[in-house]
N, C-alpha and C. Protein backbone atom coordinates (compact mmCIF):
# COMPACT_ATOMS: atom_id res chain seq x y z
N UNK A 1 12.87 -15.92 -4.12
CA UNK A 1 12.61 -14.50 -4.20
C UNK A 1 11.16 -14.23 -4.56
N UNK A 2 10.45 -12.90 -4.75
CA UNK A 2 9.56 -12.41 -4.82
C UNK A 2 9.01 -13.34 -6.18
N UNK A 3 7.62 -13.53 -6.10
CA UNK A 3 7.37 -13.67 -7.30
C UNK A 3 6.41 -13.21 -8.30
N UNK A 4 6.73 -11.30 -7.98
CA UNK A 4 6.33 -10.83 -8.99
C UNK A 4 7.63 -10.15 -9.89
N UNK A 5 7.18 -10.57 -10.79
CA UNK A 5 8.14 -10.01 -12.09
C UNK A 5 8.87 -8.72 -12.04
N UNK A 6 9.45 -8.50 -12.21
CA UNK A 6 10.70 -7.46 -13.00
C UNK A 6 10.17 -6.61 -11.42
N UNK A 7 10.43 -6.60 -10.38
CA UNK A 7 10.42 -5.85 -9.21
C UNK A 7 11.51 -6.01 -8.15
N UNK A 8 12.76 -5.72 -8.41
CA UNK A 8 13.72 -5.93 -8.03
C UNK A 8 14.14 -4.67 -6.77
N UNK A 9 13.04 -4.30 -6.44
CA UNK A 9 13.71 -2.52 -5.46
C UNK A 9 12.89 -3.46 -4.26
N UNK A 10 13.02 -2.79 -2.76
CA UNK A 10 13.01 -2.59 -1.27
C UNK A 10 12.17 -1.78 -1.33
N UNK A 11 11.34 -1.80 -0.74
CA UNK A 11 10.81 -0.45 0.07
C UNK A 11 10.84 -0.68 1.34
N UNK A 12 10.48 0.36 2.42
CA UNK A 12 10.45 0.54 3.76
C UNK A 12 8.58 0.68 3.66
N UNK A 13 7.79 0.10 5.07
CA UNK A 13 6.75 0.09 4.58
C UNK A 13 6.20 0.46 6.04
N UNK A 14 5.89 1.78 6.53
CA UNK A 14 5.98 2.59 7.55
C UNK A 14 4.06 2.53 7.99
N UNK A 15 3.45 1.54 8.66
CA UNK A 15 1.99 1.23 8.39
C UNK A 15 1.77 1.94 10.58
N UNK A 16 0.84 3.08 10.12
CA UNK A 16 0.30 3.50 10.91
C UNK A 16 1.22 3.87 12.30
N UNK A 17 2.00 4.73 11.99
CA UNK A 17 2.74 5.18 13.24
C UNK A 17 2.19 6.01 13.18
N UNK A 18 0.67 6.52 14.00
CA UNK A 18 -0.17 7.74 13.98
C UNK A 18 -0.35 8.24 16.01
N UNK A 19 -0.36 9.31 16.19
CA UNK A 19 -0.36 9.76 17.28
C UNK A 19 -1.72 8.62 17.88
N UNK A 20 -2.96 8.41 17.67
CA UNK A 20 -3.74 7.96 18.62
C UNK A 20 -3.75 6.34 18.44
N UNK A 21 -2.76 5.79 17.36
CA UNK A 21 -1.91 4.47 17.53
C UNK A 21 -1.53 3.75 18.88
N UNK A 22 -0.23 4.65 18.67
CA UNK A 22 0.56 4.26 19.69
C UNK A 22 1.05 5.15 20.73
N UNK A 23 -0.02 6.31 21.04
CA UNK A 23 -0.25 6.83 22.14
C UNK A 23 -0.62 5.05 23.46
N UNK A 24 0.35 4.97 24.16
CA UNK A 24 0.44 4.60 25.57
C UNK A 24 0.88 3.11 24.95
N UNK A 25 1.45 2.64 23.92
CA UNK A 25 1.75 1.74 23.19
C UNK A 25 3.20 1.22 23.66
N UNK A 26 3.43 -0.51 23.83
CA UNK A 26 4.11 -1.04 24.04
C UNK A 26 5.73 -0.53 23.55
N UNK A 27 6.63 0.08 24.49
CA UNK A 27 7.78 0.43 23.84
C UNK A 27 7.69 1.51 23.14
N UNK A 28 6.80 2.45 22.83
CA UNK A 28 6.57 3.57 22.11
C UNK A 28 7.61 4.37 21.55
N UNK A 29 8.00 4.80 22.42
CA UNK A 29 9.47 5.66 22.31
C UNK A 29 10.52 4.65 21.99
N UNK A 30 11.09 3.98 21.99
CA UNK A 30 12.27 3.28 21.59
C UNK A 30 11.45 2.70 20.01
N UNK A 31 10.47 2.05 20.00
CA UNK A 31 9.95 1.81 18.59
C UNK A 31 9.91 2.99 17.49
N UNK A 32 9.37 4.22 17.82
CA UNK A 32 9.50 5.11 17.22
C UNK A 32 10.59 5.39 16.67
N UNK A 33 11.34 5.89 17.45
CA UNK A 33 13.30 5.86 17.25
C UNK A 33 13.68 4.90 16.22
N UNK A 34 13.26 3.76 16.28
CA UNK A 34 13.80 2.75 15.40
C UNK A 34 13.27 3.03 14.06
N UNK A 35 12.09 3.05 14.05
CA UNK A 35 11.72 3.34 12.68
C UNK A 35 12.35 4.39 12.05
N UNK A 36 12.19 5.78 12.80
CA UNK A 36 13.14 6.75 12.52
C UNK A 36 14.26 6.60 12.07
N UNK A 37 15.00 5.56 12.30
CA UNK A 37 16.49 5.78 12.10
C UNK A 37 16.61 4.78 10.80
N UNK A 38 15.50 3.93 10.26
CA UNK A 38 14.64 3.58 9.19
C UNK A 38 14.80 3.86 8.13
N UNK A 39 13.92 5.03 8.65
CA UNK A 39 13.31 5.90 7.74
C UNK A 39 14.57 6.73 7.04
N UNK A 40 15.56 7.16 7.94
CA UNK A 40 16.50 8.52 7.46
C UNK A 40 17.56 7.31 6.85
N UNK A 41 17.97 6.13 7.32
CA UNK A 41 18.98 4.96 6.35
C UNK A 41 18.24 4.98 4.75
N UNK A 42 16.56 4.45 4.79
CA UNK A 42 16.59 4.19 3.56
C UNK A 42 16.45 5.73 2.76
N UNK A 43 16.23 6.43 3.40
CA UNK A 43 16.10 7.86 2.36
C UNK A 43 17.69 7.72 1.90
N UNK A 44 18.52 7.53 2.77
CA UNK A 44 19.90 7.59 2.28
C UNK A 44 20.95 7.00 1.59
N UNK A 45 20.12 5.39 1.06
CA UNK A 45 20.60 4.71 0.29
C UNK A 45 19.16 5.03 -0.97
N UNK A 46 18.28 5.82 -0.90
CA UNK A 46 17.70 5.60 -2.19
C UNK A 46 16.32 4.64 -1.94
N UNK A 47 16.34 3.98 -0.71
CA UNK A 47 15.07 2.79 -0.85
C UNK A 47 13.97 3.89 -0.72
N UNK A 48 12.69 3.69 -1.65
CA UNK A 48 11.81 4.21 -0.98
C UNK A 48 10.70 3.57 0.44
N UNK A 49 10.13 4.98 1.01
CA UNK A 49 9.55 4.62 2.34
C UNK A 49 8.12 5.06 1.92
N UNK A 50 7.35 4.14 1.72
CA UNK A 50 5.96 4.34 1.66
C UNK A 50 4.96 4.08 3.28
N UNK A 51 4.16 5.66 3.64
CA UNK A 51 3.18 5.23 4.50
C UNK A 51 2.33 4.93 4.37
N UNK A 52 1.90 4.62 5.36
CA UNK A 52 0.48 3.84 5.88
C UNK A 52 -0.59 4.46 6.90
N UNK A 53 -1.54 5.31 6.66
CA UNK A 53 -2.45 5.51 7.44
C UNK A 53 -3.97 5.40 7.64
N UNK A 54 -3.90 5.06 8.77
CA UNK A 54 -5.54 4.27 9.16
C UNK A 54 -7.01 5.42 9.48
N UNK A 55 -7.86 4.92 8.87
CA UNK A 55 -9.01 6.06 9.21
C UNK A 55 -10.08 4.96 9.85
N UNK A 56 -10.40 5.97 10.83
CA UNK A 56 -11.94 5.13 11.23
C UNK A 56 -12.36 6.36 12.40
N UNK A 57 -13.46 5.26 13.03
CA UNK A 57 -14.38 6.45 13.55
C UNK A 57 -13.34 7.25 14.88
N UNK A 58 -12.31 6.43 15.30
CA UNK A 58 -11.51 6.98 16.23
C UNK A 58 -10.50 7.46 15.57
N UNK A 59 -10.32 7.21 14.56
CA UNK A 59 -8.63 7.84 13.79
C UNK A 59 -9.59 8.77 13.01
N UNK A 60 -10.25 9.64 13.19
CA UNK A 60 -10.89 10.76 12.08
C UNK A 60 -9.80 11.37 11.15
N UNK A 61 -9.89 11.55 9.94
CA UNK A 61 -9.40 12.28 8.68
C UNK A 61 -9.20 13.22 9.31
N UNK A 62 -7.93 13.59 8.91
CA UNK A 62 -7.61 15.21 9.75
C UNK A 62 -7.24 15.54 11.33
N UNK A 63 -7.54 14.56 12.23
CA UNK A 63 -7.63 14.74 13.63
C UNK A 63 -6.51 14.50 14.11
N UNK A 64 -5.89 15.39 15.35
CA UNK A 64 -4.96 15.02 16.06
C UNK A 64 -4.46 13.01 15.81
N UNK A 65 -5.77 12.41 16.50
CA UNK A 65 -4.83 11.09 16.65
C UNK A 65 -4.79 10.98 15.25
N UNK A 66 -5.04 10.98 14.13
CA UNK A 66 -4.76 9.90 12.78
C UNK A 66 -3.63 10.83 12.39
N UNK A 67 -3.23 11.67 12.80
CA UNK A 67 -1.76 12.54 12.08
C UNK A 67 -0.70 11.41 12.97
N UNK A 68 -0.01 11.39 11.46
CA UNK A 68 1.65 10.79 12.26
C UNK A 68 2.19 11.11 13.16
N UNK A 69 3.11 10.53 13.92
CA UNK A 69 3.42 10.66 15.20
C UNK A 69 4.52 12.04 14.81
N UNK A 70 4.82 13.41 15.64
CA UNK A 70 5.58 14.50 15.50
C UNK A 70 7.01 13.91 15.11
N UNK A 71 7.75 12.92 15.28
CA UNK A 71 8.66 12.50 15.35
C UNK A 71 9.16 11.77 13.73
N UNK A 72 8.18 11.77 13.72
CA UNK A 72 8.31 10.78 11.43
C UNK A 72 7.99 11.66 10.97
N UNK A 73 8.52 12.65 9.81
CA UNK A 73 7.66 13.26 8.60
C UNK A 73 7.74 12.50 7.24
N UNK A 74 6.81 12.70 7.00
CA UNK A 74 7.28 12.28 5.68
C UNK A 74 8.00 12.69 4.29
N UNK A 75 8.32 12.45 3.74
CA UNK A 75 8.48 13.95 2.64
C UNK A 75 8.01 13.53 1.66
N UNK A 76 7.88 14.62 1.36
CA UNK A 76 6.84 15.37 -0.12
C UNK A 76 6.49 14.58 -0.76
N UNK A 77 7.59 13.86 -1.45
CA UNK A 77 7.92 13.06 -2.46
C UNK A 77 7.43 11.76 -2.06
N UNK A 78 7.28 10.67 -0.93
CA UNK A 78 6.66 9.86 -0.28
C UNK A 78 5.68 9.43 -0.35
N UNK A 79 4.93 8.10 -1.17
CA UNK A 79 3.83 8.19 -1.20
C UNK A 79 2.92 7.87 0.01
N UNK A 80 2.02 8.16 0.19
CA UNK A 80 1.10 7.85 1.48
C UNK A 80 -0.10 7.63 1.59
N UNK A 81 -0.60 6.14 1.14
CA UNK A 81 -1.79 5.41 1.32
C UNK A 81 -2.68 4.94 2.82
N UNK A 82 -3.43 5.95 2.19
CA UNK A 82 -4.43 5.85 3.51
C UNK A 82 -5.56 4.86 2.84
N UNK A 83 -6.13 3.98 4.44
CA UNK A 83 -6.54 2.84 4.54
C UNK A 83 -8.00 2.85 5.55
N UNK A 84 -8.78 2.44 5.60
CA UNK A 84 -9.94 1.65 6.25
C UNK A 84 -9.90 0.40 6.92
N UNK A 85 -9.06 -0.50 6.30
CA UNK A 85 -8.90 -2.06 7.01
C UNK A 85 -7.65 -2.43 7.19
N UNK A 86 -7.61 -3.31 8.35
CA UNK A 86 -6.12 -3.88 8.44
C UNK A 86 -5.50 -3.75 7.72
N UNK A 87 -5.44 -4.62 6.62
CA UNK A 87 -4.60 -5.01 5.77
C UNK A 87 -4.09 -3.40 4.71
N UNK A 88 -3.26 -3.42 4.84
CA UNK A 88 -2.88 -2.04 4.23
C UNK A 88 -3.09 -2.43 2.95
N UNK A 89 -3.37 -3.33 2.16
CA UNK A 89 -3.43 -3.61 0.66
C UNK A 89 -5.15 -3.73 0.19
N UNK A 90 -5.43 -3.62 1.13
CA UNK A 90 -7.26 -3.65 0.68
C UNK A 90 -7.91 -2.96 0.61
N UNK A 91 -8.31 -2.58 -0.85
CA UNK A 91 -9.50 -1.72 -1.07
C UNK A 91 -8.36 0.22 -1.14
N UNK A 92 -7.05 -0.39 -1.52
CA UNK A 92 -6.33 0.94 -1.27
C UNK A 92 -5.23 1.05 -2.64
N UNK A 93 -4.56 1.77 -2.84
CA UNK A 93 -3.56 2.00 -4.14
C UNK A 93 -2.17 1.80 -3.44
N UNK A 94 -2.28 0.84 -2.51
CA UNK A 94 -0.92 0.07 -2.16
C UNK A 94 -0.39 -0.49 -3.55
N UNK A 95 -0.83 -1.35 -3.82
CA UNK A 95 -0.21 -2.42 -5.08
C UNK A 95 0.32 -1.28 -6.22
N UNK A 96 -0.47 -0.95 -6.23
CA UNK A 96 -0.12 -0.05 -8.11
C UNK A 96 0.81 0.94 -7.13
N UNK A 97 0.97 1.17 -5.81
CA UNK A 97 2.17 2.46 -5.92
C UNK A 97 3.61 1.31 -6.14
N UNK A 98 3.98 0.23 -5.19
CA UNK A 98 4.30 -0.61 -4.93
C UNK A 98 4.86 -0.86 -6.56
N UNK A 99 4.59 -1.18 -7.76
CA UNK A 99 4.03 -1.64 -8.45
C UNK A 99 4.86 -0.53 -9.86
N UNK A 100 4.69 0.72 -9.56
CA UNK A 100 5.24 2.36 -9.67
C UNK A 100 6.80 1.92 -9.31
N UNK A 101 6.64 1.49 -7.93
CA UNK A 101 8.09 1.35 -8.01
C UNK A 101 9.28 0.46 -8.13
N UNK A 102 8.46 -0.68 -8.43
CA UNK A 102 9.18 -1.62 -8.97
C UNK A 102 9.28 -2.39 -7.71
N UNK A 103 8.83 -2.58 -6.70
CA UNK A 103 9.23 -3.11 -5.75
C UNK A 103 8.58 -4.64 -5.22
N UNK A 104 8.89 -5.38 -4.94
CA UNK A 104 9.10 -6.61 -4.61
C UNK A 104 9.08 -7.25 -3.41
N UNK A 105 10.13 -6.58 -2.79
CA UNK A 105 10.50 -6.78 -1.32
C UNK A 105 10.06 -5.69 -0.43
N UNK A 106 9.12 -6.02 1.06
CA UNK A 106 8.95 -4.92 2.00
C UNK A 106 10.00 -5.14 2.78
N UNK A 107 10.40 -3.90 3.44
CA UNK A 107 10.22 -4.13 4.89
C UNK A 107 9.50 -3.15 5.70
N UNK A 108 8.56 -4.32 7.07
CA UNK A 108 7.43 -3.71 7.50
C UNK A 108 7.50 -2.96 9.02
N UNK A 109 7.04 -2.28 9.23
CA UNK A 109 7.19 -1.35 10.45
C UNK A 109 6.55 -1.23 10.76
N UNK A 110 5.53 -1.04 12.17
CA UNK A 110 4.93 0.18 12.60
C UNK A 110 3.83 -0.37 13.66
N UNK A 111 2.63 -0.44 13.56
CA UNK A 111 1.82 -0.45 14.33
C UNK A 111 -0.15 -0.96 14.24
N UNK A 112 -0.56 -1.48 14.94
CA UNK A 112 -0.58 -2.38 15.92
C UNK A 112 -0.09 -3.72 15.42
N UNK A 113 1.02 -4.16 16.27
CA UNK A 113 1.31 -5.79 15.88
C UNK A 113 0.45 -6.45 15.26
N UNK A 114 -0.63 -6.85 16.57
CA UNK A 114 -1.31 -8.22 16.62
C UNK A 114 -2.76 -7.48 15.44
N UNK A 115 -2.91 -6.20 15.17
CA UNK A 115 -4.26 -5.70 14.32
C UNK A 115 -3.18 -5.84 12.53
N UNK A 116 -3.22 -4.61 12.50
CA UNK A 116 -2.94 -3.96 11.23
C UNK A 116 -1.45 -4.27 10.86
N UNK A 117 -0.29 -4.57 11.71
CA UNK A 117 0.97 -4.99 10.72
C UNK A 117 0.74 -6.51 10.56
N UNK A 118 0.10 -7.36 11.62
CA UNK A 118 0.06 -8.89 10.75
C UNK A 118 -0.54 -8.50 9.70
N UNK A 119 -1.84 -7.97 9.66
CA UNK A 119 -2.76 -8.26 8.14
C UNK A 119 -1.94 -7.61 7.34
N UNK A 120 -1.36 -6.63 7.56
CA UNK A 120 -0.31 -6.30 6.17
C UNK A 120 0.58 -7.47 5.96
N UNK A 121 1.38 -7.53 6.64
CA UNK A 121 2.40 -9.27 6.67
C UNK A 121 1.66 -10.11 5.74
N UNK A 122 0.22 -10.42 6.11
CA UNK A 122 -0.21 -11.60 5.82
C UNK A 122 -0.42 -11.47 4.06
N UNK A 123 -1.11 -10.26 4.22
CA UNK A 123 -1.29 -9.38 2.53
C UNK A 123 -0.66 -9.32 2.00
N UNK A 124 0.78 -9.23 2.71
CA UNK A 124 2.13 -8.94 1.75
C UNK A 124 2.33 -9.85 0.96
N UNK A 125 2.40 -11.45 2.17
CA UNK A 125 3.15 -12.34 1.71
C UNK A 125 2.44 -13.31 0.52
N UNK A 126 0.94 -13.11 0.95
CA UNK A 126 -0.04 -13.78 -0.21
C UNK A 126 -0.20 -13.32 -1.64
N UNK A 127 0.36 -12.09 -1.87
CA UNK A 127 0.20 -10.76 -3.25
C UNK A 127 1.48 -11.36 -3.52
N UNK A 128 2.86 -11.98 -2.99
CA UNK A 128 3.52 -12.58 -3.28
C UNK A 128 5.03 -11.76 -3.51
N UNK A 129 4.64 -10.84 -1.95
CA UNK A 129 6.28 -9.83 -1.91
C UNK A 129 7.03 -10.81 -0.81
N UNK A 130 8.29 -10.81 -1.14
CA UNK A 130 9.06 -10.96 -0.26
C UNK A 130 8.62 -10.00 1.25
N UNK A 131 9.20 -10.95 2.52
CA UNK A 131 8.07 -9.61 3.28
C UNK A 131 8.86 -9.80 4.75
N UNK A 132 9.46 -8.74 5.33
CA UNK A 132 10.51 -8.88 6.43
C UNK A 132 10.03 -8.03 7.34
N UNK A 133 9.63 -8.00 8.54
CA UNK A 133 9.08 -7.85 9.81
C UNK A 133 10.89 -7.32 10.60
N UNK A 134 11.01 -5.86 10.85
CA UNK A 134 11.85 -5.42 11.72
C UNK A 134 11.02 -5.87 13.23
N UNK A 135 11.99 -6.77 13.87
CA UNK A 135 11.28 -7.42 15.04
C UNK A 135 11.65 -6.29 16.24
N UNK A 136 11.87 -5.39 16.36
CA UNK A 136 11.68 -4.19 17.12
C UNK A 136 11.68 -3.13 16.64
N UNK A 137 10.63 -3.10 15.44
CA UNK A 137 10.38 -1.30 15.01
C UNK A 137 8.95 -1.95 15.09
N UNK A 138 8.01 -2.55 16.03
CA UNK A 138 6.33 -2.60 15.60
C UNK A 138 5.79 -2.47 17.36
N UNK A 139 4.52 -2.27 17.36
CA UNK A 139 4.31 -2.12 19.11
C UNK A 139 3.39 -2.68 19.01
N UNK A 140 2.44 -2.49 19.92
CA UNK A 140 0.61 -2.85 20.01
C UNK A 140 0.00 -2.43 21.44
N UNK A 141 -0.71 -1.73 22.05
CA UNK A 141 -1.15 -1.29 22.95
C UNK A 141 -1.83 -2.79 23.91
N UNK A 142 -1.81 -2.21 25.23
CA UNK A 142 -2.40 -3.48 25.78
C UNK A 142 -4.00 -3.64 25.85
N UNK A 143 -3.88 -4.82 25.95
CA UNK A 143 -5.16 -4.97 25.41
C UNK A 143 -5.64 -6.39 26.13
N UNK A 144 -4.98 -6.66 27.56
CA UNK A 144 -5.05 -7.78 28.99
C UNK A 144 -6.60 -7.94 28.83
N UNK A 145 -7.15 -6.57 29.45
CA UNK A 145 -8.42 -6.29 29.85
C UNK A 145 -9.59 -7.10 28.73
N UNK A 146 -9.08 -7.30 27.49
CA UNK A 146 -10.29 -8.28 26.64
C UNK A 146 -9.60 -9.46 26.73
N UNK A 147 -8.59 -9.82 27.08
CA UNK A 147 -7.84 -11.48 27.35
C UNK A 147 -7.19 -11.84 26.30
N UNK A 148 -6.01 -10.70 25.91
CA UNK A 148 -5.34 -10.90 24.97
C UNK A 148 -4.16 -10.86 25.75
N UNK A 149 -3.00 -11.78 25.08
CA UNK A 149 -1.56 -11.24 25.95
C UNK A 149 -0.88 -10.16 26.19
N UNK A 150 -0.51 -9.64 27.83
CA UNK A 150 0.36 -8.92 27.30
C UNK A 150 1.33 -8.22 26.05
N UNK A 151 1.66 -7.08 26.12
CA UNK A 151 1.93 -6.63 24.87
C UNK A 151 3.55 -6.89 24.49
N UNK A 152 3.97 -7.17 25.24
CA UNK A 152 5.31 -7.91 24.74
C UNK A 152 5.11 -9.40 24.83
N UNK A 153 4.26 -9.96 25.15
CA UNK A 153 4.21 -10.92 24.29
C UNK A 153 3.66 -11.06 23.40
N UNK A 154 3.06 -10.41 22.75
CA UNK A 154 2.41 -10.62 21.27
C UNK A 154 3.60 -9.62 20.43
N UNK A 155 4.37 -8.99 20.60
CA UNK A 155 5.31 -8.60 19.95
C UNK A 155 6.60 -9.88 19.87
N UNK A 156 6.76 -10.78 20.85
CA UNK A 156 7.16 -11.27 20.83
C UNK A 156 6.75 -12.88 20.25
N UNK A 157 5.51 -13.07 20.45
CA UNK A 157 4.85 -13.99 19.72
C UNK A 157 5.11 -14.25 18.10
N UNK A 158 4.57 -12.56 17.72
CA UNK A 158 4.56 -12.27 16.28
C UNK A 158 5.95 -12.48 15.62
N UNK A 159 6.89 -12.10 16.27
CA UNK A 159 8.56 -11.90 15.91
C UNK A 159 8.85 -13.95 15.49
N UNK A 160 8.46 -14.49 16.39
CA UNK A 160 8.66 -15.92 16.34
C UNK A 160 8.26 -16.25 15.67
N UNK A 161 7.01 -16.38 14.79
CA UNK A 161 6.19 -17.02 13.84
C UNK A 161 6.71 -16.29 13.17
N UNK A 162 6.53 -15.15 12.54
CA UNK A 162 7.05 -14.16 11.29
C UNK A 162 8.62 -14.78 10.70
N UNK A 163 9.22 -14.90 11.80
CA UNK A 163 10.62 -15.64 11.82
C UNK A 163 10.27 -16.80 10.95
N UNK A 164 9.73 -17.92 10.96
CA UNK A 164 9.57 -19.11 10.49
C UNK A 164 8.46 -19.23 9.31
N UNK A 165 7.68 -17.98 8.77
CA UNK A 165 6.71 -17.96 7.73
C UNK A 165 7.44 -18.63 6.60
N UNK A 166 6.77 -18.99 5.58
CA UNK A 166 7.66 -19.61 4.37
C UNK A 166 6.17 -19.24 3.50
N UNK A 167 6.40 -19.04 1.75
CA UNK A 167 5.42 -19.21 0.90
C UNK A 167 6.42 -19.79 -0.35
N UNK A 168 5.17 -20.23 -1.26
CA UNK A 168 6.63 -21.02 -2.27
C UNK A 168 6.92 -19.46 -2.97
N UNK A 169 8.22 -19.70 -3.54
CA UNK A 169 8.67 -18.82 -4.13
C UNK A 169 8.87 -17.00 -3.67
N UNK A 170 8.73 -17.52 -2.31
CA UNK A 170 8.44 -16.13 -1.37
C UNK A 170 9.35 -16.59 -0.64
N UNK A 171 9.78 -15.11 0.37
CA UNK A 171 10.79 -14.73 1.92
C UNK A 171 9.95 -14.38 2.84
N UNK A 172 10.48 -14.74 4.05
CA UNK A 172 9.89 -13.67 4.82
C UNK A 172 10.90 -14.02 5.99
N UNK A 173 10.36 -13.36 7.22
CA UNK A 173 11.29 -13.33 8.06
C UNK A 173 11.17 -11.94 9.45
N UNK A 174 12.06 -12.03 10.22
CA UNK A 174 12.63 -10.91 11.17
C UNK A 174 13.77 -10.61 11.26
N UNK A 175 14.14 -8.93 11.23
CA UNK A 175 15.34 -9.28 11.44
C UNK A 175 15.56 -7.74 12.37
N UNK A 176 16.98 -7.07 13.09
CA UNK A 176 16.47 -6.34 14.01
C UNK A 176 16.81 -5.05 13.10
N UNK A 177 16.55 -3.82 14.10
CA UNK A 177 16.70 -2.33 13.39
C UNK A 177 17.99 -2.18 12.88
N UNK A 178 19.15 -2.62 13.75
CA UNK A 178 20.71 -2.54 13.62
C UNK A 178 20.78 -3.22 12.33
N UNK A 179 20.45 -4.77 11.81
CA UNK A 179 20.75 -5.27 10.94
C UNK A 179 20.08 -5.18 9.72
N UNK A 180 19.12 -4.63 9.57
CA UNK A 180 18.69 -4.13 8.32
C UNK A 180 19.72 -3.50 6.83
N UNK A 181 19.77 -4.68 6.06
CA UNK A 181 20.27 -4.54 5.16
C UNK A 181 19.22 -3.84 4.14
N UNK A 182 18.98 -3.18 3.54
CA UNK A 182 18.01 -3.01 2.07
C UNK A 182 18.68 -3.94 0.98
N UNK A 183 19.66 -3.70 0.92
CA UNK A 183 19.85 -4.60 -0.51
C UNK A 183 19.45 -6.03 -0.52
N UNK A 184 19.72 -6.59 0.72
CA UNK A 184 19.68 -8.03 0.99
C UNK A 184 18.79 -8.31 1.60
N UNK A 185 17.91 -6.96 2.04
CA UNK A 185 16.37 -8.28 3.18
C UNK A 185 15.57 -8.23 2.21
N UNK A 186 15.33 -9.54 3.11
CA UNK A 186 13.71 -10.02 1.56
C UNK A 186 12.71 -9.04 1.83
């Protein structure tokens, strides 16, 4: 299990489902949905759902693309750490909200695979949370044209390795939208 101390809660960990994301993004609409249906399970057992949003010179503060996609709101109560770099834990008040809530275990969602949810993954699992990858709630736009794989295969790439990650005294893993347990995923 996790091995930070006395952090026994789940969160849902909702990283950059922003309109100029996953505008034309691998699976868009069916990924969205999934998270959605996420999002409204853990509000309904109690897990909290912390977001994730990205700023830069194309995601401008305030602008159409860096607003969440119409389809996720968040509520009120929700905390929502906005970010500069991949890794949703750098240089941001991830940890201390995280930290607020006692939590231990993610599970991670959202968007771009192969950019910003590995480096969260990777952040997660090194800060030393248990750290579970829904292997169809994440997308990534294509991105052939610089000689990267197709975008289902790097969703599918990522799902395979994430599957087999190990740290000592750490989880990690994939598992799908249907089977998402909170109590029980790492």
């Amino acid at each position: 299990m996790s091995t930070l101390t006395d952090r026994p809660h789940t969160a849902l960990l909702v990283v950059d489902v922003q309109n100029g994301v996953v505008a034309g993004a691998y699976r868009r609409d069916d990924v969205v949905a999934n998270v959605a249906d996420l999002v409204r399970r853990a509000r309904q057992e109690g897990v909290p759902v912390v977001w994730v949003q990205h700023s830069d010179a194309r995601l401008v503060r305030g602008g159409d693309d860096w607003r969440i996609v119409p389809e996720l709101v968040p509520a009120d109560a929700e905390p929502l750490v906005e970010k500069l770099y991949g890794d949703s834990f750098e240089d941001t008040e991830l940890e201390s909200v995280l930290a607020g809530l006692g939590v231990g275990r993610l599970v991670v969602v959202g968007a771009q695979t192969d950019a910003c949810v590995r480096s969260t993954l990777h952040g997660a699992l090194v800060r030393g949370y248990d750290t579970t990858l829904v292997a169809d709630a994440h997308t990534t736009q294509d991105r052939t044209q610089w000689g990267a794989p197709p975008p289902e295969q790097v969703v599918t790439h990522t799902n395979l390795y994430w599957t087999h990650q190990k740290a000592p005294g750490r989880t990690a893993g994939t598992v799908a939208t249907k089977d998402v347990d909170f109590a029980t995923t790492a």
